[in-house]
N, C-alpha and C. Protein backbone atom coordinates (compact mmCIF):
# COMPACT_ATOMS: atom_id res chain seq x y z
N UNK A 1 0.83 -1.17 0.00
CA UNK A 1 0.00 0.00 0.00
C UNK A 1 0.89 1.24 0.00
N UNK A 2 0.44 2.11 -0.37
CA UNK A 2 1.11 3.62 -0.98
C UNK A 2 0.69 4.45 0.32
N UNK A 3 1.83 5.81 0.97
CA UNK A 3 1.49 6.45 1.56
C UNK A 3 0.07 7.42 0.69
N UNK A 4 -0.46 7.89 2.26
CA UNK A 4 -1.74 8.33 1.78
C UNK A 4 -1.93 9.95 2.83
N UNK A 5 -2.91 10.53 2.85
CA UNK A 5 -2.81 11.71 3.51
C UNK A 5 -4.46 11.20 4.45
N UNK A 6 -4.02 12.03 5.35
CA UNK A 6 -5.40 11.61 6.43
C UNK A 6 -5.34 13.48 7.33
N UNK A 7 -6.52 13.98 7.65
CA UNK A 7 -7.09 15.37 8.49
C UNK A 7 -7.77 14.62 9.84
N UNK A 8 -7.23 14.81 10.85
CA UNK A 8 -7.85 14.52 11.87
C UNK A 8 -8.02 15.97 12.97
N UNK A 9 -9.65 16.17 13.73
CA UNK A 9 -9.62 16.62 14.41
C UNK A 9 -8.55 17.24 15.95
N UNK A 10 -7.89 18.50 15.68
CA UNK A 10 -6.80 18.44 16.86
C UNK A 10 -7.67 19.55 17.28
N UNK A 11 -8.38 19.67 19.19
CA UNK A 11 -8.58 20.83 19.74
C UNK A 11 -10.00 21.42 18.63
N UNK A 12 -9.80 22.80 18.41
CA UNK A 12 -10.26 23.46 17.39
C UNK A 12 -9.71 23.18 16.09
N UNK A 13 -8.86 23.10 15.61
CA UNK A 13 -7.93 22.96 14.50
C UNK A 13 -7.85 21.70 13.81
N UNK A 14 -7.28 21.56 12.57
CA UNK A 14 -7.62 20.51 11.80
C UNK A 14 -5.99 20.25 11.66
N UNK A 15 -5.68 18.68 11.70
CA UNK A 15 -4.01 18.70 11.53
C UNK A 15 -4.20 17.70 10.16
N UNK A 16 -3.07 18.05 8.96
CA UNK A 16 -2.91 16.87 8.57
C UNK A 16 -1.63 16.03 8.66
N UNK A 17 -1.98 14.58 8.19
CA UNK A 17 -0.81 13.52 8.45
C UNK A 17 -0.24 13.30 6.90
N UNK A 18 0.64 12.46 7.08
CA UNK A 18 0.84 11.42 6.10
C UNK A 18 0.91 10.04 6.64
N UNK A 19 0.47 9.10 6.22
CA UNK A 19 0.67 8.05 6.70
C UNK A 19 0.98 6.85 5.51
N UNK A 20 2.44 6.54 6.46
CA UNK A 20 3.36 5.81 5.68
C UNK A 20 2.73 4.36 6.45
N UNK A 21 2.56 3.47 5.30
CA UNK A 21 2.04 1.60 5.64
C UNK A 21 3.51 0.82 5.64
N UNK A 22 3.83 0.20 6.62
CA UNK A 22 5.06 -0.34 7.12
C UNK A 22 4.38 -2.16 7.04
N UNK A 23 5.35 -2.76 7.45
CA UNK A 23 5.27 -4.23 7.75
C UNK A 23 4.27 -4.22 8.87
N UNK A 24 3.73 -5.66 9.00
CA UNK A 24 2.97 -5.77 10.53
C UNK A 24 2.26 -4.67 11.17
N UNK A 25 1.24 -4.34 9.85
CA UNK A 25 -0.12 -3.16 10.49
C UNK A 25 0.80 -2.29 11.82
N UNK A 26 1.96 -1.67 11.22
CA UNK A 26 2.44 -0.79 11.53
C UNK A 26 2.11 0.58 10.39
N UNK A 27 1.43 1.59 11.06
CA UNK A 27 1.86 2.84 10.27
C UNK A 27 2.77 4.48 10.79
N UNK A 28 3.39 4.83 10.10
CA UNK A 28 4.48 5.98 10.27
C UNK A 28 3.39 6.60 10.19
N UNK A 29 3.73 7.82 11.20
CA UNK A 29 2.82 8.61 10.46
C UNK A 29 4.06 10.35 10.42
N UNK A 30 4.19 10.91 9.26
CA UNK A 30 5.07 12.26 9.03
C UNK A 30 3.88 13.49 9.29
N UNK A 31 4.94 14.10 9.89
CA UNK A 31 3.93 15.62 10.09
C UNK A 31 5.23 16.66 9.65
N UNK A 32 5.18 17.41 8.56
CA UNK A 32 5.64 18.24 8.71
C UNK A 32 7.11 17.58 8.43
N UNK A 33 7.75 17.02 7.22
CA UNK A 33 9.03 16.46 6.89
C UNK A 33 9.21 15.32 8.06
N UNK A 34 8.87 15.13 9.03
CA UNK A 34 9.38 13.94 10.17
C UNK A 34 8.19 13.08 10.69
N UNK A 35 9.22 11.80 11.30
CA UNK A 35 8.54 11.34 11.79
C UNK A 35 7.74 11.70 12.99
N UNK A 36 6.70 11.68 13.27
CA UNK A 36 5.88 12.11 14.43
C UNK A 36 5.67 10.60 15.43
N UNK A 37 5.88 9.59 14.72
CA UNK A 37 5.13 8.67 15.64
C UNK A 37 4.69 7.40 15.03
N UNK A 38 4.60 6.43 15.29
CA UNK A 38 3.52 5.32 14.26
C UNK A 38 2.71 4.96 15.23
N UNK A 39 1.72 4.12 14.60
CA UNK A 39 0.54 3.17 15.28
C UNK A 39 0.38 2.16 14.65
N UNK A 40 0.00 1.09 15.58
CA UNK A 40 -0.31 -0.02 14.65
C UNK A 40 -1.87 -1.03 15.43
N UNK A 41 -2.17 -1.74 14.63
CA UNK A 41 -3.49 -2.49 14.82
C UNK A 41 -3.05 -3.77 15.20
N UNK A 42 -3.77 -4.27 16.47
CA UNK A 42 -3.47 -5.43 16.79
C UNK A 42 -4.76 -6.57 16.47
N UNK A 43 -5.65 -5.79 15.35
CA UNK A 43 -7.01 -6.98 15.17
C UNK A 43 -7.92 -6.32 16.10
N UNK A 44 -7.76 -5.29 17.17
CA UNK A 44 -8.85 -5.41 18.09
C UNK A 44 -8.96 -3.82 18.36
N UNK A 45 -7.86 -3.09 18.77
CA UNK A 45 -7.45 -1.70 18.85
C UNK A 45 -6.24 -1.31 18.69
N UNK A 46 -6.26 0.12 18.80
CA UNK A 46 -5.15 0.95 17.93
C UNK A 46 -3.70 1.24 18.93
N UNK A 47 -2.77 1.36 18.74
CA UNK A 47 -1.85 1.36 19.87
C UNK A 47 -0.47 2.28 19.16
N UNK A 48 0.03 2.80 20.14
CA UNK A 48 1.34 3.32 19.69
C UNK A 48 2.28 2.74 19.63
N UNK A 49 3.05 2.57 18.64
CA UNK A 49 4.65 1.88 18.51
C UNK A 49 5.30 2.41 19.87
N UNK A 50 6.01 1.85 20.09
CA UNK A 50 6.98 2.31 21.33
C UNK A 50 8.12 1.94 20.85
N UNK A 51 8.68 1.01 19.82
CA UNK A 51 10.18 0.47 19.74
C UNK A 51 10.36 1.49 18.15
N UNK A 52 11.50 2.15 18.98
CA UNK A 52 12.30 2.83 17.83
C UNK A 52 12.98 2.66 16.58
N UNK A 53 13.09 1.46 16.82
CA UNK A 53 13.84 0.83 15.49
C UNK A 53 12.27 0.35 14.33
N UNK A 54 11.16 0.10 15.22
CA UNK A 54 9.93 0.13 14.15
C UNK A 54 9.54 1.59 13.37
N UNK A 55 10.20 2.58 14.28
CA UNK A 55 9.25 3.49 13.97
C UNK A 55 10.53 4.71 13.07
N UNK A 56 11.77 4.86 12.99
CA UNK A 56 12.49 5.63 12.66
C UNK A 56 13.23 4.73 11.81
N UNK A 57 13.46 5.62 10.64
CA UNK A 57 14.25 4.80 9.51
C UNK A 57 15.16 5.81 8.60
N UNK A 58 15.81 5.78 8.25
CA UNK A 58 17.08 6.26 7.48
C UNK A 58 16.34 7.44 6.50
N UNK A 59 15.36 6.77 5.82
CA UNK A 59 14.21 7.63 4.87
C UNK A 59 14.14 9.14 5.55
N UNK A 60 13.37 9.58 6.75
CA UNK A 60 12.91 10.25 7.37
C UNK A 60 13.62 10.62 8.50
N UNK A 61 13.26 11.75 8.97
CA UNK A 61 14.33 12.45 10.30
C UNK A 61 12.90 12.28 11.27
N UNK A 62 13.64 12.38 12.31
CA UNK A 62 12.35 12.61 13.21
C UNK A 62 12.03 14.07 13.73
N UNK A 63 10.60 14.00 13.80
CA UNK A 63 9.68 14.82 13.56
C UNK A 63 10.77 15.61 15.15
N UNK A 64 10.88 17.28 14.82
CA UNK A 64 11.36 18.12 16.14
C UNK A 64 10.55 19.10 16.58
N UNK A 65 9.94 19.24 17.56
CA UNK A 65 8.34 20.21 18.00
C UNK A 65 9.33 21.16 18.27
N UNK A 66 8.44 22.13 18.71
CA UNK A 66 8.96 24.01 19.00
C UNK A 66 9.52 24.29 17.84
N UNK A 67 9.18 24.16 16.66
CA UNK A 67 9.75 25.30 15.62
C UNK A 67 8.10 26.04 15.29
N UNK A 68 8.67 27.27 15.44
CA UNK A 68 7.76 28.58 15.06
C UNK A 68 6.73 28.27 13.68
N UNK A 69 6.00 28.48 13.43
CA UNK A 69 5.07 28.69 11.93
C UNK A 69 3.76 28.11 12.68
N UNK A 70 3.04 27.81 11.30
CA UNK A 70 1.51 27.38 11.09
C UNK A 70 1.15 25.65 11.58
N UNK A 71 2.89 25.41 12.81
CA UNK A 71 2.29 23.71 12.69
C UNK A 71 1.63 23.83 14.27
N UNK A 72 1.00 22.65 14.28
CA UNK A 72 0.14 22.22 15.64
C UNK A 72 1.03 21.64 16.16
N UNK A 73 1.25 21.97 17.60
CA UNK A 73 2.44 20.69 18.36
C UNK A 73 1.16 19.98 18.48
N UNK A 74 1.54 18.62 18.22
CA UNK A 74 0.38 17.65 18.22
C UNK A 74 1.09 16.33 19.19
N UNK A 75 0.28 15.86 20.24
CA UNK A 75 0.74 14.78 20.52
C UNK A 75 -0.07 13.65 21.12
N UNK A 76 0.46 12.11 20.53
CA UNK A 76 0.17 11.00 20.09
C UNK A 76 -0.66 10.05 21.64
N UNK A 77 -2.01 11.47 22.22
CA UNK A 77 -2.57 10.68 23.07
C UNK A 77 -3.42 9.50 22.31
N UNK A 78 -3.78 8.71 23.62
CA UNK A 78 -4.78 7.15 23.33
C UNK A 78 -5.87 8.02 22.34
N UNK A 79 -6.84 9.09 22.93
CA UNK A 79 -7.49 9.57 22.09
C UNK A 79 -7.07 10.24 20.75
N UNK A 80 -6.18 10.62 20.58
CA UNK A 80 -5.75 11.21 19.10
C UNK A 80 -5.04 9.40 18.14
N UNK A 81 -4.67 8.68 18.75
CA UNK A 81 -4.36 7.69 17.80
C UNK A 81 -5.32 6.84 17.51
N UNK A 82 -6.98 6.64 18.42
CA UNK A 82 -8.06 5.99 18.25
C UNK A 82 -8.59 7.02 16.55
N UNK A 83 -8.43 8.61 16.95
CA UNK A 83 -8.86 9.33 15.66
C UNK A 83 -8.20 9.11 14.57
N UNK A 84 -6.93 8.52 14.67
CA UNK A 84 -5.78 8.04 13.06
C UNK A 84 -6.34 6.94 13.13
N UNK A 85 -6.65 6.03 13.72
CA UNK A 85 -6.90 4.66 13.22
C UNK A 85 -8.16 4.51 12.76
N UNK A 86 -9.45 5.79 13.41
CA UNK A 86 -10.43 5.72 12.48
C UNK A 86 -10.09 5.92 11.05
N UNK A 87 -9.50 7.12 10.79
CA UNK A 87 -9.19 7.63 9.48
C UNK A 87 -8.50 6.66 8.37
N UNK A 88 -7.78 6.00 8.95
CA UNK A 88 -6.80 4.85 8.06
C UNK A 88 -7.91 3.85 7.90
N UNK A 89 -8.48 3.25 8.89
CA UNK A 89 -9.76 2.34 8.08
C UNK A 89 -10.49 2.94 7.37
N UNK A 90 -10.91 4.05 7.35
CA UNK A 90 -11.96 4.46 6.42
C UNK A 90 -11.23 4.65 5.07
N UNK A 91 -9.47 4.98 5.08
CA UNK A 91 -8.66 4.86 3.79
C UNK A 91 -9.12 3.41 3.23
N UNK A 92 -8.80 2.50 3.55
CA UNK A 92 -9.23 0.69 3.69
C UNK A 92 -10.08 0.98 3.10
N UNK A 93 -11.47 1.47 3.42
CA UNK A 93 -12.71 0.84 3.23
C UNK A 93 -12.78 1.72 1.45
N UNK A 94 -11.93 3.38 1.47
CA UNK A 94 -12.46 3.70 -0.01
C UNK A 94 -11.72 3.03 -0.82
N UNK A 95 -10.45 2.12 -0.61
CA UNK A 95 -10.23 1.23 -1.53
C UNK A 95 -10.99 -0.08 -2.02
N UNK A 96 -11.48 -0.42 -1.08
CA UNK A 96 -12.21 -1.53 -1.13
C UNK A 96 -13.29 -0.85 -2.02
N UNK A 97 -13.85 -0.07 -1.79
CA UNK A 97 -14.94 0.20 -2.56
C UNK A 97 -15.05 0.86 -4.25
């Protein structure tokens, strides 16, 4: 599967992702040139990567918060990664369809 772009509700504000599809229903997700974070599906619910070597790769730098402009510091609570994992199935489902 091909990276894809996903808008999820942040606060008031609308953030978008990219989300890169990795091995083992792992996904990267880039904000802003870096990595921000991945998640992955275990069949039942949505969870955050925690091992670094899944989630950072040579490709991509990792994502660095506090720089000045138009970005959202955004961060990868249980509730904000339940809202990416809605969004990525519903990617799923417009392929399927």
């Amino acid at each position: 599967m091909e990276a894809f772009d996903i808008k999820i509700a942040y606060g008031t504000q609308e953030v978008s992702l990219t989300v890169l599809p990795a091995e083992n229903n792992i996904y990267r997700l880039l904000y802003h040139g870096g990595i921000l974070g991945a998640v992955c599906f275990d069949g039942r619910d949505w969870d955050r990567v925690t091992s670094d070597t899944l989630i950072y790769t040579d490709e991509y730098p990792r994502y660095m918060p506090g720089k000045v402009g138009e970005r959202i510091e955004i961060e990868l609570t249980d509730h904000v990664i339940d809202r990416i994992g809605w969004e990525i199935e519903l990617e799923f489902f417009e392929e399927v369809a």
